[in-house]
Protein backbone atom coordinates (compact mmCIF):
# COMPACT_ATOMS: atom_id res chain seq x y z
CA UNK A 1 121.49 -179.54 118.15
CA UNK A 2 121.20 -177.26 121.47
CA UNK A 3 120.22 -173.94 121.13
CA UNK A 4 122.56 -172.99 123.80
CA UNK A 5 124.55 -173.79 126.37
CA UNK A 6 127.34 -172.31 129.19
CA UNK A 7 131.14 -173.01 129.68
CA UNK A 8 134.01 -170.90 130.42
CA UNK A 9 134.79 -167.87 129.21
CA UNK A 10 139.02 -169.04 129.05
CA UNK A 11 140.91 -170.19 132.24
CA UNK A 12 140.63 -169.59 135.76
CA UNK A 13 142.43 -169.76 138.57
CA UNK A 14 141.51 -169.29 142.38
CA UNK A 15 142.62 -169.96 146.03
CA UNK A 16 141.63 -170.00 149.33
CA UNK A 17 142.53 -170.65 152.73
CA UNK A 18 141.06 -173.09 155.44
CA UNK A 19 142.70 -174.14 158.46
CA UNK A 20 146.10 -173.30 156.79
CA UNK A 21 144.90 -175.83 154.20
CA UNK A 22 145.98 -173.93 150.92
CA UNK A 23 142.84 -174.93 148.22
CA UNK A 24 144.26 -173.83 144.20
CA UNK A 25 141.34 -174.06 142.08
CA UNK A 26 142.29 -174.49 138.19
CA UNK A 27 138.92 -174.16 136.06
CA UNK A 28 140.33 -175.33 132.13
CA UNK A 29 137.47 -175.18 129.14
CA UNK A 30 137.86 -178.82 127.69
CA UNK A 31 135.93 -180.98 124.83
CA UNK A 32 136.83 -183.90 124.51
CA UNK A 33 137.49 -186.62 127.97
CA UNK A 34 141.42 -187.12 126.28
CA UNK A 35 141.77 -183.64 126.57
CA UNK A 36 140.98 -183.45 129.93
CA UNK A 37 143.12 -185.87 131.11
CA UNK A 38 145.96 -184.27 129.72
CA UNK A 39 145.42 -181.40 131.96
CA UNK A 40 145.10 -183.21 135.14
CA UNK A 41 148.56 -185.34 134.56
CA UNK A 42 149.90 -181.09 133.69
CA UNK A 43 148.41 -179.93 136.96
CA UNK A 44 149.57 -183.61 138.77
CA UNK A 45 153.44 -182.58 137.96
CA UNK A 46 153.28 -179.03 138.06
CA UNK A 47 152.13 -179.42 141.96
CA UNK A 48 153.70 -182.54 142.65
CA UNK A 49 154.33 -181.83 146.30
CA UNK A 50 150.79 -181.38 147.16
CA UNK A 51 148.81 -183.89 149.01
CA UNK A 52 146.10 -183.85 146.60
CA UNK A 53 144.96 -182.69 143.28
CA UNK A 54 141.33 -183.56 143.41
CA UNK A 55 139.10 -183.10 139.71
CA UNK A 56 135.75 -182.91 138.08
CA UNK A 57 134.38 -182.28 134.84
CA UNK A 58 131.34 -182.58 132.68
CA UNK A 59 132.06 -182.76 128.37
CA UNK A 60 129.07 -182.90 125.70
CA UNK A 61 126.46 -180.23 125.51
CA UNK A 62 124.14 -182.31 127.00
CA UNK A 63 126.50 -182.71 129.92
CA UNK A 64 126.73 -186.83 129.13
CA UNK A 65 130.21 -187.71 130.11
CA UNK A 66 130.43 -186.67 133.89
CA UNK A 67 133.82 -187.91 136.11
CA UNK A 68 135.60 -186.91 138.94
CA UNK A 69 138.56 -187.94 141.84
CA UNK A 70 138.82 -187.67 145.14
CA UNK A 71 142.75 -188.48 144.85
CA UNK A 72 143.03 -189.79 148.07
CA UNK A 73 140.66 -187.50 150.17
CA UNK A 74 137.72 -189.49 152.20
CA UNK A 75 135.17 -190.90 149.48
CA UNK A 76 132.48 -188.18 148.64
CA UNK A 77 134.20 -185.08 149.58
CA UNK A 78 135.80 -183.82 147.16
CA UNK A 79 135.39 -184.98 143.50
CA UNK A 80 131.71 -185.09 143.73
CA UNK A 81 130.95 -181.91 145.72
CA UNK A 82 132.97 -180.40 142.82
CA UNK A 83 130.58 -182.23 140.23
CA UNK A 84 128.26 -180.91 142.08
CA UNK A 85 129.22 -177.26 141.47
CA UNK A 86 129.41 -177.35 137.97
CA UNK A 87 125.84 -179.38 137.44
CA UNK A 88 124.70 -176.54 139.55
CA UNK A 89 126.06 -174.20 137.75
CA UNK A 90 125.22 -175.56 134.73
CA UNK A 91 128.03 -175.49 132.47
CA UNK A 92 129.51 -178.10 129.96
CA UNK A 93 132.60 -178.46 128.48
CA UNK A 94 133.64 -178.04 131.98
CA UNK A 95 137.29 -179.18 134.23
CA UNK A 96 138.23 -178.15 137.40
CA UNK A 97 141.06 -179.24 139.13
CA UNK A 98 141.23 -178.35 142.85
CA UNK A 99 144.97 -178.65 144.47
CA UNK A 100 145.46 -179.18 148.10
CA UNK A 101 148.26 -178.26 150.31
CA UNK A 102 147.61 -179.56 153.71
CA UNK A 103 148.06 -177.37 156.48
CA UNK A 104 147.89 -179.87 159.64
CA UNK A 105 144.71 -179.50 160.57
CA UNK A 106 142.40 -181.82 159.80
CA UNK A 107 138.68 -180.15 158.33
CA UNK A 108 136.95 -183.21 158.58
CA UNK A 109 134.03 -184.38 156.19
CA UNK A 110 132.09 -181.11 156.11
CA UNK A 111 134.81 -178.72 155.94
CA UNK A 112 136.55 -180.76 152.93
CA UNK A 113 133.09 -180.67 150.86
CA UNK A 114 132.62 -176.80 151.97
CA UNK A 115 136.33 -176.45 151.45
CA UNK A 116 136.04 -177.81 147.84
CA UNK A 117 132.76 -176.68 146.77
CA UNK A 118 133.87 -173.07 147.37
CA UNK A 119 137.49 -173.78 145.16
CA UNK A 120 135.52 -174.69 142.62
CA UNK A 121 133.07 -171.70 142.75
CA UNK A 122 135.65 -169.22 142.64
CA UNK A 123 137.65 -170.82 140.56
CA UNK A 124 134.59 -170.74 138.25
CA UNK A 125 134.01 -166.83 139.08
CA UNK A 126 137.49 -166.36 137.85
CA UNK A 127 137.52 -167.98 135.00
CA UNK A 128 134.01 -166.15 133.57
CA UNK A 129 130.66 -167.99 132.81
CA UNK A 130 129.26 -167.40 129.33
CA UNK A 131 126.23 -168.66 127.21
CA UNK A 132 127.29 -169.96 123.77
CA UNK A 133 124.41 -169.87 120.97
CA UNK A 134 124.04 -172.25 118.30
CA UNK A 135 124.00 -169.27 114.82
CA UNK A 136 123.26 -170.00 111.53
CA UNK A 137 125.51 -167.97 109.19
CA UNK A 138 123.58 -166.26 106.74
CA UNK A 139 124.78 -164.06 103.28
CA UNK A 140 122.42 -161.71 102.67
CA UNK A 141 123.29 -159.21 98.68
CA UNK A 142 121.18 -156.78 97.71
CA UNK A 143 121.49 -153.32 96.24
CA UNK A 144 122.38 -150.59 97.87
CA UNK A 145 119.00 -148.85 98.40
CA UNK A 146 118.14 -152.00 100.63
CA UNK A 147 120.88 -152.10 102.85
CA UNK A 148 119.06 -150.01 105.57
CA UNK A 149 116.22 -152.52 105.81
CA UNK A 150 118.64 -155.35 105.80
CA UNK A 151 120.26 -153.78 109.23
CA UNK A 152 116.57 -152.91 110.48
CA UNK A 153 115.51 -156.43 110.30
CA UNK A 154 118.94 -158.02 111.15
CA UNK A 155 119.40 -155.18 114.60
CA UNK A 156 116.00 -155.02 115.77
CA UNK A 157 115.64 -158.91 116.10
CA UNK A 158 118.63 -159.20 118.18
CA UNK A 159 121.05 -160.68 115.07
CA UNK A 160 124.43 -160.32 114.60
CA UNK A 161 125.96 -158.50 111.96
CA UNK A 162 129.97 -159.95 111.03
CA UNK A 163 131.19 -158.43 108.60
CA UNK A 164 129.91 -156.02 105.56
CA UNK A 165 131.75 -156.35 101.86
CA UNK A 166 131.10 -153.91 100.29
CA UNK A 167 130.93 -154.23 95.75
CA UNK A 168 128.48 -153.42 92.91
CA UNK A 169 125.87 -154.69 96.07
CA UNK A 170 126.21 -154.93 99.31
CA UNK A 171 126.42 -158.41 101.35
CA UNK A 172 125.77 -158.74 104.69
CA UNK A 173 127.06 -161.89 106.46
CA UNK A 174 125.24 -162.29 109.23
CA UNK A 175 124.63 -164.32 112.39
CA UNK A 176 121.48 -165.43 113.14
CA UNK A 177 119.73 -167.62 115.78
CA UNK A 178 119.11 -170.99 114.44
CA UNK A 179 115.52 -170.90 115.67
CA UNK A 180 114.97 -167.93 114.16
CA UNK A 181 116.68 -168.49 110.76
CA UNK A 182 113.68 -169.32 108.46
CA UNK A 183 111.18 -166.47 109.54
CA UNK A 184 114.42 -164.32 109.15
CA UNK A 185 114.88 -165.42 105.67
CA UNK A 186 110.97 -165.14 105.41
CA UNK A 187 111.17 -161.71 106.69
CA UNK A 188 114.17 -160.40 104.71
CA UNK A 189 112.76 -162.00 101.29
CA UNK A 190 109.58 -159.42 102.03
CA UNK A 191 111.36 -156.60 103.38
CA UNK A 192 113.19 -156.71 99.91
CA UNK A 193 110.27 -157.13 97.89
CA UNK A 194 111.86 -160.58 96.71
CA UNK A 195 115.15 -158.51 95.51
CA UNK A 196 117.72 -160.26 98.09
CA UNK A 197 119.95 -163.00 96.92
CA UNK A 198 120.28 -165.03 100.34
CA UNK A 199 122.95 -167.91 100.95
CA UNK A 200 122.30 -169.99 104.00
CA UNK A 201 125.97 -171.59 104.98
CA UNK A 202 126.66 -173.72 108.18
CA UNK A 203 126.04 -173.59 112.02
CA UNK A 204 128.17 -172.42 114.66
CA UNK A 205 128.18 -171.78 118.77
CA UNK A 206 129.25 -168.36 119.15
């Protein structure tokens, strides 16, 4: 699996103005290309009376399933200078839909890619860029004379901490970077002297 990627925080929305041309970015985090559709038909009613509601998005962590619209603009600028955006930006898991309420003027074929490229931007600055890491979630129980080297090790290598239940021992559930899971484990096992009963459980982007 990927170590990491970027997506969206949430939402976002964004507008700007060009020649009276009104530009409504809506930046939605999607998985799945069904999913995505759904929100461009939601967008296509909600603004019905615009001219156009232009889209792009990329799905899979490895950005594999890339599409986009120019819904009726001139070919090539507006659904593709929008791809463009997000590859650039690098983020997956990724729609934007870019409503346009035509103001009269025409922008011609370097103002509509300029026009679009800069919805999607802000729409995307709005919305909130953030890295998602792959974890493995790790139990760590030990007694309670341990617990301070089970923080040391887990705080000082840049692991998360969850939760802490609290019983006869202590367990720590913790988060840990997938590429850094077995020297962890290596590293706790020592630190405890072999005294830590560890339970390695599943993977998750967090």
């Amino acid at each position: 699996m990927i170590e990491s990627y970027f997506t969206v925080a949430g939402t976002g929305e964004a507008e700007i103005v060009e020649k009276k041309s009104r530009f409504i970015a809506h930046v939605i985090p999607v998985t799945e290309e069904k999913e995505a559709i759904e929100h461009i038909e939601k967008i296509k009613k909600q603004y019905w009376d615009a001219r156009h509601n232009c889209y792009a998005f990329v799905l899979g962590l490895d950005g594999r399933i890339q599409r986009y619209s120019d819904d009726g603009e001139p070919g090539g600028t507006a659904g593709m200078p929008m791809l463009e955006v997000l590859i650039g930006e690098n983020v997956k898991n990724v729609l934007v839909v870019v409503t346009r309420y035509f103001g009269g003027t025409l922008l011609g074929t370097g103002g509509l890619v300029r026009a679009y490229s800069k919805s999607t931007k802000e729409g995307l600055l709005a919305a909130g860029i953030v890295e998602r890491v792959l974890y493995r979630r790790i139990n760590v129980t030990v007694s309670y004379d341990l617990g301070g080297k089970v923080q040391y090790e887990t705080m000082q290598n840049g692991h998360i901490i969850e939760d802490t239940v609290y019983t006869e021992n202590v367990c720590y559930k913790l988060l840990v970077r997938v590429s850094q899971a077995d020297k962890f484990i290596k590293d706790i096992t020592n630190a405890a002297n072999g005294r830590a009963a560890i339970e390695v459980l599943d993977d998750i982007y967090k």
